[in-house]
C-alpha atoms as a PDB file:
ATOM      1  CA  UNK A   1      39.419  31.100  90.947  1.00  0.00           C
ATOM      2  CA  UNK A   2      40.083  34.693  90.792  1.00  0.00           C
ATOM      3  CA  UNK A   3      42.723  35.722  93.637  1.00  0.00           C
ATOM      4  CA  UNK A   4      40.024  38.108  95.773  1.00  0.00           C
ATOM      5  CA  UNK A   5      37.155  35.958  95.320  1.00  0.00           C
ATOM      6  CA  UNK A   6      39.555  33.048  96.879  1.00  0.00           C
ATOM      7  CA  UNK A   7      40.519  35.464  99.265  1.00  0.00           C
ATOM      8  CA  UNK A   8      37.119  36.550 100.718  1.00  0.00           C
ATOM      9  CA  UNK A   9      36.366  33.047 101.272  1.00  0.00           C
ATOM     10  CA  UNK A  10      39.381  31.985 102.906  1.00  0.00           C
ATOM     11  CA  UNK A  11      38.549  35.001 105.312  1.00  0.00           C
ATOM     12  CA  UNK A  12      35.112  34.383 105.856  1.00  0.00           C
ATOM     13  CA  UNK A  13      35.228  32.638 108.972  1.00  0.00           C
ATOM     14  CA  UNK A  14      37.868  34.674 111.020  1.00  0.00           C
ATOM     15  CA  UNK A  15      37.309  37.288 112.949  1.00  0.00           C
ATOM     16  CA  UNK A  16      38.201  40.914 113.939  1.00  0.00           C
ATOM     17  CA  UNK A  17      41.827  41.780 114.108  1.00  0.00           C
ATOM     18  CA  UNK A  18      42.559  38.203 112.498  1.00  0.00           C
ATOM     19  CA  UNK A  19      40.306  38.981 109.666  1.00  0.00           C
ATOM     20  CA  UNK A  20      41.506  42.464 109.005  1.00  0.00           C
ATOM     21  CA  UNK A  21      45.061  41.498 108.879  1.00  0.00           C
ATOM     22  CA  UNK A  22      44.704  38.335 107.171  1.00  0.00           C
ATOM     23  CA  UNK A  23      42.891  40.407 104.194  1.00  0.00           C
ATOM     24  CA  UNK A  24      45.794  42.950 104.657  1.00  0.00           C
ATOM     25  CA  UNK A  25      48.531  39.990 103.865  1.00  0.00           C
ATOM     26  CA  UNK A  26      46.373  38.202 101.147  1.00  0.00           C
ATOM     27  CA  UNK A  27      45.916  41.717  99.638  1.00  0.00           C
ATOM     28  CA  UNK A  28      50.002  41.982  99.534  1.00  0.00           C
ATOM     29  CA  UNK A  29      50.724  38.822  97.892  1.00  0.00           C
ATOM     30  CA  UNK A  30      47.930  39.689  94.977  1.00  0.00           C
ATOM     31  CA  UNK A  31      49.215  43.088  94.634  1.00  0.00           C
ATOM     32  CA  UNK A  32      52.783  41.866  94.455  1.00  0.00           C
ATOM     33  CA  UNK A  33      52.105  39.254  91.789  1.00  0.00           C
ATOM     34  CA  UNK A  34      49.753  42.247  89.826  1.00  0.00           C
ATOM     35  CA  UNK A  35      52.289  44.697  89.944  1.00  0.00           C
ATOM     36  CA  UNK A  36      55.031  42.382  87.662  1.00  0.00           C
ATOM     37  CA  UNK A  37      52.364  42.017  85.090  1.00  0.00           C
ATOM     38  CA  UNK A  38      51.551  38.049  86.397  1.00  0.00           C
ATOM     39  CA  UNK A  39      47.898  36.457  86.183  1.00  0.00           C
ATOM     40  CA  UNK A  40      47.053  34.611  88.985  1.00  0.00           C
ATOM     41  CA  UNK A  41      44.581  32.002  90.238  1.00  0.00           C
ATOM     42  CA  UNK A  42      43.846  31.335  93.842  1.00  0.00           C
ATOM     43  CA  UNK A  43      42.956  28.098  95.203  1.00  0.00           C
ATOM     44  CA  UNK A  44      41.322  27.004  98.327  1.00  0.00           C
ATOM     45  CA  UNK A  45      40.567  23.525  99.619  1.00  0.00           C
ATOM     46  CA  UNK A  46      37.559  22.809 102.333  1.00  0.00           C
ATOM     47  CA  UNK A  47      37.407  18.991 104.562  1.00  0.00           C
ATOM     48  CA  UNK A  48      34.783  17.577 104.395  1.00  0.00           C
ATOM     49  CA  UNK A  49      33.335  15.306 107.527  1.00  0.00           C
ATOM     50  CA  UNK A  50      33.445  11.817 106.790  1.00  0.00           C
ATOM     51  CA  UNK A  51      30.231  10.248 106.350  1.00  0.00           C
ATOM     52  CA  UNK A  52      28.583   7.644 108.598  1.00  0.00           C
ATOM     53  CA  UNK A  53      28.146   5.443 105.898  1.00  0.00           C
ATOM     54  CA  UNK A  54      29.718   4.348 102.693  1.00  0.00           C
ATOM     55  CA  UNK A  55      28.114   6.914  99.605  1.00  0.00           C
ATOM     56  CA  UNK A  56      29.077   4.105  97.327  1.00  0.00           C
ATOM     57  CA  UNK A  57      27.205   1.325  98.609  1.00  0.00           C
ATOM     58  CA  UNK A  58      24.012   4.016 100.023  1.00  0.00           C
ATOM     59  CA  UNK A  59      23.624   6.980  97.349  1.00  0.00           C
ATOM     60  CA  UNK A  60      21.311   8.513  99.774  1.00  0.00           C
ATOM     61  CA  UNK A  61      23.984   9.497 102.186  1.00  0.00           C
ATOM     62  CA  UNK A  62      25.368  11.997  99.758  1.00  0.00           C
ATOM     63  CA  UNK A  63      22.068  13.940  99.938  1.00  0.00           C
ATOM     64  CA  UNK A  64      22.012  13.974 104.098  1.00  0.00           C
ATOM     65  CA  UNK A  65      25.350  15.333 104.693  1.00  0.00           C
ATOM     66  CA  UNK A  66      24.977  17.606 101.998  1.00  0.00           C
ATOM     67  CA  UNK A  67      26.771  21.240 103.237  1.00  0.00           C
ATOM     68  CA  UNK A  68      26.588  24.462 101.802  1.00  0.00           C
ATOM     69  CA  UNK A  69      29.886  25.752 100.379  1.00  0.00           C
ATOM     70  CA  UNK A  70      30.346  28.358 103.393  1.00  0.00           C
ATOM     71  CA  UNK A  71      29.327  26.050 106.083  1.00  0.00           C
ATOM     72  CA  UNK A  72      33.121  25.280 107.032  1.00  0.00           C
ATOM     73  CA  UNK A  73      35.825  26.973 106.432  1.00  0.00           C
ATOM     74  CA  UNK A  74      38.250  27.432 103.780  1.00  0.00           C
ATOM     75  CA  UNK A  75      41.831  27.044 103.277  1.00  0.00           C
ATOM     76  CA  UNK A  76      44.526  28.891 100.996  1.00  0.00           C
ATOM     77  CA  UNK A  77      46.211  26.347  99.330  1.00  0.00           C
ATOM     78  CA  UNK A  78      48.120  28.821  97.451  1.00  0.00           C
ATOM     79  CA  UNK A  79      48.205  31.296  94.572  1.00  0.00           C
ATOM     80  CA  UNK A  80      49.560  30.045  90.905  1.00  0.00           C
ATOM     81  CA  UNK A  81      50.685  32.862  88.785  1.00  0.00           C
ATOM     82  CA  UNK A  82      51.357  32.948  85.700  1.00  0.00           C
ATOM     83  CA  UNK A  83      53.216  34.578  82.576  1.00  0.00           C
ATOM     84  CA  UNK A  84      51.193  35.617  80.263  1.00  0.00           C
ATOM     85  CA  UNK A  85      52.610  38.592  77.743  1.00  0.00           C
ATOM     86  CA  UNK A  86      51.148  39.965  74.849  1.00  0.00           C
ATOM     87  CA  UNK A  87      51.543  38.065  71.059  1.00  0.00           C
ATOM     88  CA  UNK A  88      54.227  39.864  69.389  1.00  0.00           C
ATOM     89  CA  UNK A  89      51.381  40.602  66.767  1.00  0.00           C
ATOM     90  CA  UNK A  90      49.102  42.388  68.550  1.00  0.00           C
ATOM     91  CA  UNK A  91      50.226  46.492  68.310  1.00  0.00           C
ATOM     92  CA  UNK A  92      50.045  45.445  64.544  1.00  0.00           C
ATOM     93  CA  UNK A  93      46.660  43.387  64.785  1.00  0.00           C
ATOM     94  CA  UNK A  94      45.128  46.466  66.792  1.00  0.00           C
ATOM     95  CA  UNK A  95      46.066  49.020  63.954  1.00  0.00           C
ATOM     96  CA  UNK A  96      44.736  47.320  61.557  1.00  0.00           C
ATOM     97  CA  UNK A  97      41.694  47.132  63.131  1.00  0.00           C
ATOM     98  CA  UNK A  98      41.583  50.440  63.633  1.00  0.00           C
ATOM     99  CA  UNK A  99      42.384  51.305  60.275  1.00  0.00           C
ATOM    100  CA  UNK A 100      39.587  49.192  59.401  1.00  0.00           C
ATOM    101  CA  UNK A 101      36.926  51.593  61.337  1.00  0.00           C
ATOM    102  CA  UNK A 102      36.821  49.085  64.395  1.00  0.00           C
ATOM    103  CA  UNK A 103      36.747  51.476  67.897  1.00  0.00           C
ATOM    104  CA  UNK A 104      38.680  48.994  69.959  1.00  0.00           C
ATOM    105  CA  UNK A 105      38.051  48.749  73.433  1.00  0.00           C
ATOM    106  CA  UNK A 106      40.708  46.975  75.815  1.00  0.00           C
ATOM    107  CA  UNK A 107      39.610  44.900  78.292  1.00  0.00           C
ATOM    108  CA  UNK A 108      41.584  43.204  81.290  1.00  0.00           C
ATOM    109  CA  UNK A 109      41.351  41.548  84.729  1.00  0.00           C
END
């Protein structure tokens, strides 16, 4: 997901000092990816407890140990960045939509 959304809930169960500097460090590597123009997707992986009994052979067991997404913790599995650059076309694309009496509006992030 996006990079800060991943990071708040990798975050979300420290503490204090831990929390503060872990947000500093996460906020570092997503600035440093930004900066050189690279998109970038965070991803996070929770474990699960096993369950008492098998959820293939009782459906029902799916439903009891049902948690709520914050209930444990998160983990950074890592950020993937990628290139993404501009189509060679598109300065000429957005002239000629101006020159067509579209008011383009850029939108990013």
């Amino acid at each position: 997901g996006a990079p800060h959304v991943v990071r708040d809930m990798v975050v979300a169960s420290l503490k204090g000092d831990v929390k503060q500097k872990e947000l500093e460090r996460l906020d570092d590597v997503i600035t440093s990816k930004a900066v050189r123009g690279l998109r970038t997707l965070g991803v996070c992986v929770q474990t699960l407890p096993e369950p008492s009994r098998d959820p293939m052979t009782d459906p029902k067991v799916l439903e009891e140990t049902a948690l709520s997404p914050d209930s444990l913790p998160w983990k950074l599995a890592g950020y993937i960045s990628l290139l993404d650059p501009p189509r060679d076309d598109t300065a000429e694309t957005i002239r000629q939509a101006i020159g067509l009496g579209v008011d383009v509006k850029m939108v990013t992030g």
